[in-house]
C-alpha atoms as a PDB file:
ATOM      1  CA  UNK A   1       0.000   0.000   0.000  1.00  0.00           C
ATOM      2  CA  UNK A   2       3.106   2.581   0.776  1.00  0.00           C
ATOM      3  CA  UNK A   3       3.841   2.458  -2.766  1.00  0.00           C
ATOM      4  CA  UNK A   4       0.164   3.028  -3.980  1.00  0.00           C
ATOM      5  CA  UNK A   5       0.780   5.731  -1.810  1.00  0.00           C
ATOM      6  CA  UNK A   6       3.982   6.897  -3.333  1.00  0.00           C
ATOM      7  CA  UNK A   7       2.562   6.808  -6.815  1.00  0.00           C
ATOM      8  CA  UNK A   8      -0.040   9.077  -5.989  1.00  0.00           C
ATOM      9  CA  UNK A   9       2.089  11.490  -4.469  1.00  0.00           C
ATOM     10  CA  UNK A  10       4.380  11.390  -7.358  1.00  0.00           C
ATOM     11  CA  UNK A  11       1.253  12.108  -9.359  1.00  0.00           C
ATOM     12  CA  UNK A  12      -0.146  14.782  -7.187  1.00  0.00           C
ATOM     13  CA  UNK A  13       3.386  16.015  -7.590  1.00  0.00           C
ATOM     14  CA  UNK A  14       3.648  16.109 -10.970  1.00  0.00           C
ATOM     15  CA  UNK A  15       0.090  18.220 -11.562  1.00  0.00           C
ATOM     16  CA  UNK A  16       1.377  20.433  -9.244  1.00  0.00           C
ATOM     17  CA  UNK A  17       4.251  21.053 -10.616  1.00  0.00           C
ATOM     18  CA  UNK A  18       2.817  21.317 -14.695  1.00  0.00           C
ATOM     19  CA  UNK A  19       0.720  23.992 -13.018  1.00  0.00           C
ATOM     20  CA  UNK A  20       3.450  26.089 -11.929  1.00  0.00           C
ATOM     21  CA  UNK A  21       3.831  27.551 -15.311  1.00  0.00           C
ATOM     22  CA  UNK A  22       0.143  28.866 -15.420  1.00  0.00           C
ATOM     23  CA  UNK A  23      -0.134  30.191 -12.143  1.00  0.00           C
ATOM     24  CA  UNK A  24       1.890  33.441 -13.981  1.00  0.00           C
ATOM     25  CA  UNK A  25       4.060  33.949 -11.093  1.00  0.00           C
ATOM     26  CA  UNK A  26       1.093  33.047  -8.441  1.00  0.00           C
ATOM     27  CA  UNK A  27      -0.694  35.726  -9.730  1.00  0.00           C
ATOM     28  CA  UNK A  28      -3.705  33.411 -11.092  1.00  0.00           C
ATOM     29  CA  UNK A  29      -5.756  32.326  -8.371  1.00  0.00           C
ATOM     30  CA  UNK A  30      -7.215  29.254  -9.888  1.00  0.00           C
ATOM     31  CA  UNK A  31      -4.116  27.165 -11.452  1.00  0.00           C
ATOM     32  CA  UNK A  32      -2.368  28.791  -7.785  1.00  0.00           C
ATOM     33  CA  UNK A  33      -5.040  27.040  -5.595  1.00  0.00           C
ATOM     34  CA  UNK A  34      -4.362  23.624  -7.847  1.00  0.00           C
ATOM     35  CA  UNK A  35      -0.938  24.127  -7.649  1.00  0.00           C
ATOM     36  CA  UNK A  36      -0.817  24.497  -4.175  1.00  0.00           C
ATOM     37  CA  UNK A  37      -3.254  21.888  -3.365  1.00  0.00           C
ATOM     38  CA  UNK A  38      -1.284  18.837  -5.622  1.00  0.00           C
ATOM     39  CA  UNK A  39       1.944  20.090  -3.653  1.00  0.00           C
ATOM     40  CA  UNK A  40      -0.058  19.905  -0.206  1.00  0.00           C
ATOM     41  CA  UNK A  41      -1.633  16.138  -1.616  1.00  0.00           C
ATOM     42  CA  UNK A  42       2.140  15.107  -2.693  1.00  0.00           C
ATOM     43  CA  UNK A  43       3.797  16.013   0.181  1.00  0.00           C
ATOM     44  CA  UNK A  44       1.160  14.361   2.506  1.00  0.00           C
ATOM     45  CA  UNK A  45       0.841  10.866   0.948  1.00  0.00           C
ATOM     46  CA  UNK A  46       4.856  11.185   0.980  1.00  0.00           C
ATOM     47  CA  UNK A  47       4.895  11.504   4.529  1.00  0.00           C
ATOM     48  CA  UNK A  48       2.699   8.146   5.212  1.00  0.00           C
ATOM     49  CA  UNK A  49       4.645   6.406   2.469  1.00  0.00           C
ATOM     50  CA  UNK A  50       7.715   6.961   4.211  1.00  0.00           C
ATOM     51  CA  UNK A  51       6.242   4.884   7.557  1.00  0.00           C
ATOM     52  CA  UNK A  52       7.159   1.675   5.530  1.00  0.00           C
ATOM     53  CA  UNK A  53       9.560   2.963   2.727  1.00  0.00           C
ATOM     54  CA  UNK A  54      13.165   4.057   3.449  1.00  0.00           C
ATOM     55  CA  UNK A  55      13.075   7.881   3.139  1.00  0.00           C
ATOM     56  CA  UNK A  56      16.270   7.176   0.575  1.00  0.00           C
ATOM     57  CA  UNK A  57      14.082   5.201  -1.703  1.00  0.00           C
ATOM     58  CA  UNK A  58      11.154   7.223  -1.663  1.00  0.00           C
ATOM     59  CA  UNK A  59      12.985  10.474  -2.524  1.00  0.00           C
ATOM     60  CA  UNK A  60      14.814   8.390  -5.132  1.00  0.00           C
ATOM     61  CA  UNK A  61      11.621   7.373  -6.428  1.00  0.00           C
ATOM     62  CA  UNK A  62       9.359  10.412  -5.880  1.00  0.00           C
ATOM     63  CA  UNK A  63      12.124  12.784  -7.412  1.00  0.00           C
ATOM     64  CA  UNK A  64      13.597  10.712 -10.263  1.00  0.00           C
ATOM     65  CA  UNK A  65      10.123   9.412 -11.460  1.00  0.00           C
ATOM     66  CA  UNK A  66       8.678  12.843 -11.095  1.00  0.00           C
ATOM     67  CA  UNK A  67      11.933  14.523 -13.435  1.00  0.00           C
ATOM     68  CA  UNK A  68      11.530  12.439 -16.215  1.00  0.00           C
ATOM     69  CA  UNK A  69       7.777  13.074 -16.033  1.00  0.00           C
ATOM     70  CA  UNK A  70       8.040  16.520 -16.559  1.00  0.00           C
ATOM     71  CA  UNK A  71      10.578  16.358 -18.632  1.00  0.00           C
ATOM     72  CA  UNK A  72       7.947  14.642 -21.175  1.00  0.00           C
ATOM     73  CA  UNK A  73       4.912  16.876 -20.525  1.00  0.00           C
ATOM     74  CA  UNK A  74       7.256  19.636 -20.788  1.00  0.00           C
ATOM     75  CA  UNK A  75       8.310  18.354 -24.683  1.00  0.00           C
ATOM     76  CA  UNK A  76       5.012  16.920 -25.548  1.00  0.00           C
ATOM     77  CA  UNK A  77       2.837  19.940 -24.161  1.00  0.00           C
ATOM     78  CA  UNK A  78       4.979  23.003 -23.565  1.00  0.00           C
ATOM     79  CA  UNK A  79       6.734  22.680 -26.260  1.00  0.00           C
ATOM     80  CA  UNK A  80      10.261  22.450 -25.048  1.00  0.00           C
ATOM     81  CA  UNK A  81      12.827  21.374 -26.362  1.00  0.00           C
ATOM     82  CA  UNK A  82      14.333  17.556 -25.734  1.00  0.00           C
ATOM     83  CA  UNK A  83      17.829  16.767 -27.083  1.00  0.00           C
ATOM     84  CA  UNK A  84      20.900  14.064 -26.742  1.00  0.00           C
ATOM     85  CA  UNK A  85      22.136  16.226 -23.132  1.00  0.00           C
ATOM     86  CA  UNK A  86      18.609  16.040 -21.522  1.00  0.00           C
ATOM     87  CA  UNK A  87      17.727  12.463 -22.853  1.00  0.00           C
ATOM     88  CA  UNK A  88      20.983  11.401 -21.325  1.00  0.00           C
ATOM     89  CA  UNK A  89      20.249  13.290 -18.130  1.00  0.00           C
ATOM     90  CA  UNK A  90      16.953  11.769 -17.842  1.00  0.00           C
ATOM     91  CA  UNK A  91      18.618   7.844 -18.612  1.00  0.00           C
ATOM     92  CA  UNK A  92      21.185   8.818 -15.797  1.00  0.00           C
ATOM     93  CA  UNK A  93      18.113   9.588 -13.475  1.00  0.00           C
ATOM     94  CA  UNK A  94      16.071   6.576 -13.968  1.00  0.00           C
ATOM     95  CA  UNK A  95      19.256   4.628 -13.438  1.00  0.00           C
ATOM     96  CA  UNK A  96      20.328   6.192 -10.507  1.00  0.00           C
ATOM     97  CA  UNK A  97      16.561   5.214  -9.445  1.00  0.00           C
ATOM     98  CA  UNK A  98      16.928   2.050  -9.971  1.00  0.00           C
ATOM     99  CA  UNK A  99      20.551   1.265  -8.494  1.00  0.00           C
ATOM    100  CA  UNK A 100      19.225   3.113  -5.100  1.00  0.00           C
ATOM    101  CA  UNK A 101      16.099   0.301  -5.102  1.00  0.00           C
ATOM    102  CA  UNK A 102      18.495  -2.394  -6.120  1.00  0.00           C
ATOM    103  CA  UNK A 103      20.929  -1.687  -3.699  1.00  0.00           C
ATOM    104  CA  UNK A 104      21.072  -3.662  -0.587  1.00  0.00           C
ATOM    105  CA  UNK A 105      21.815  -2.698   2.833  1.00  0.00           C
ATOM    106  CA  UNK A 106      25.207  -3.628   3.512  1.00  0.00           C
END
């Protein structure tokens, strides 16, 4: 269930954080108030994921996951651009990721 929980939050996240560019600064109430309230969602569902997940591995997770996300709604809907530098920023990312959850305890 903790990483239901986590997936949400990386969701809620990720609105939030597509908003940002609409809220004009915080000057829009109405993309603000969604902004704000994915952030508050997020950050909440983070904090009961991290009663059963290693804080390392959720922030690995929640922040890697929610990079490359953004990083493809930013190219497919905000039209910005996506070459060889940021492709292979976004590969070291999701590796990184996954070497953090592979990694044992030692």
């Amino acid at each position: 269930m903790a990483y239901v929980l986590l997936g949400i939050a990386i969701l809620a996240e990720v609105l939030a954080t597509s908003l940002l560019k609409s809220t004009a600064g915080f000057s829009r109430l109405w993309p603000t108030l969604g902004c704000i309230a994915g952030y508050l969602v997020a950050f909440l569902l983070l904090a009961q994921a991290v009663k059963e997940i290693p804080v390392g591995v959720a922030y690995a997770l929640w922040s890697g996951l929610g990079t490359a996300t953004i990083v493809a709604i930013g190219a497919a809907f905000l039209g910005e651009p996506v070459g060889l530098a940021k492709l292979t920023g976004i590969a070291l990312i999701i590796a990184g990721v996954a070497i953090v959850n592979l990694a044992g305890e030692h």
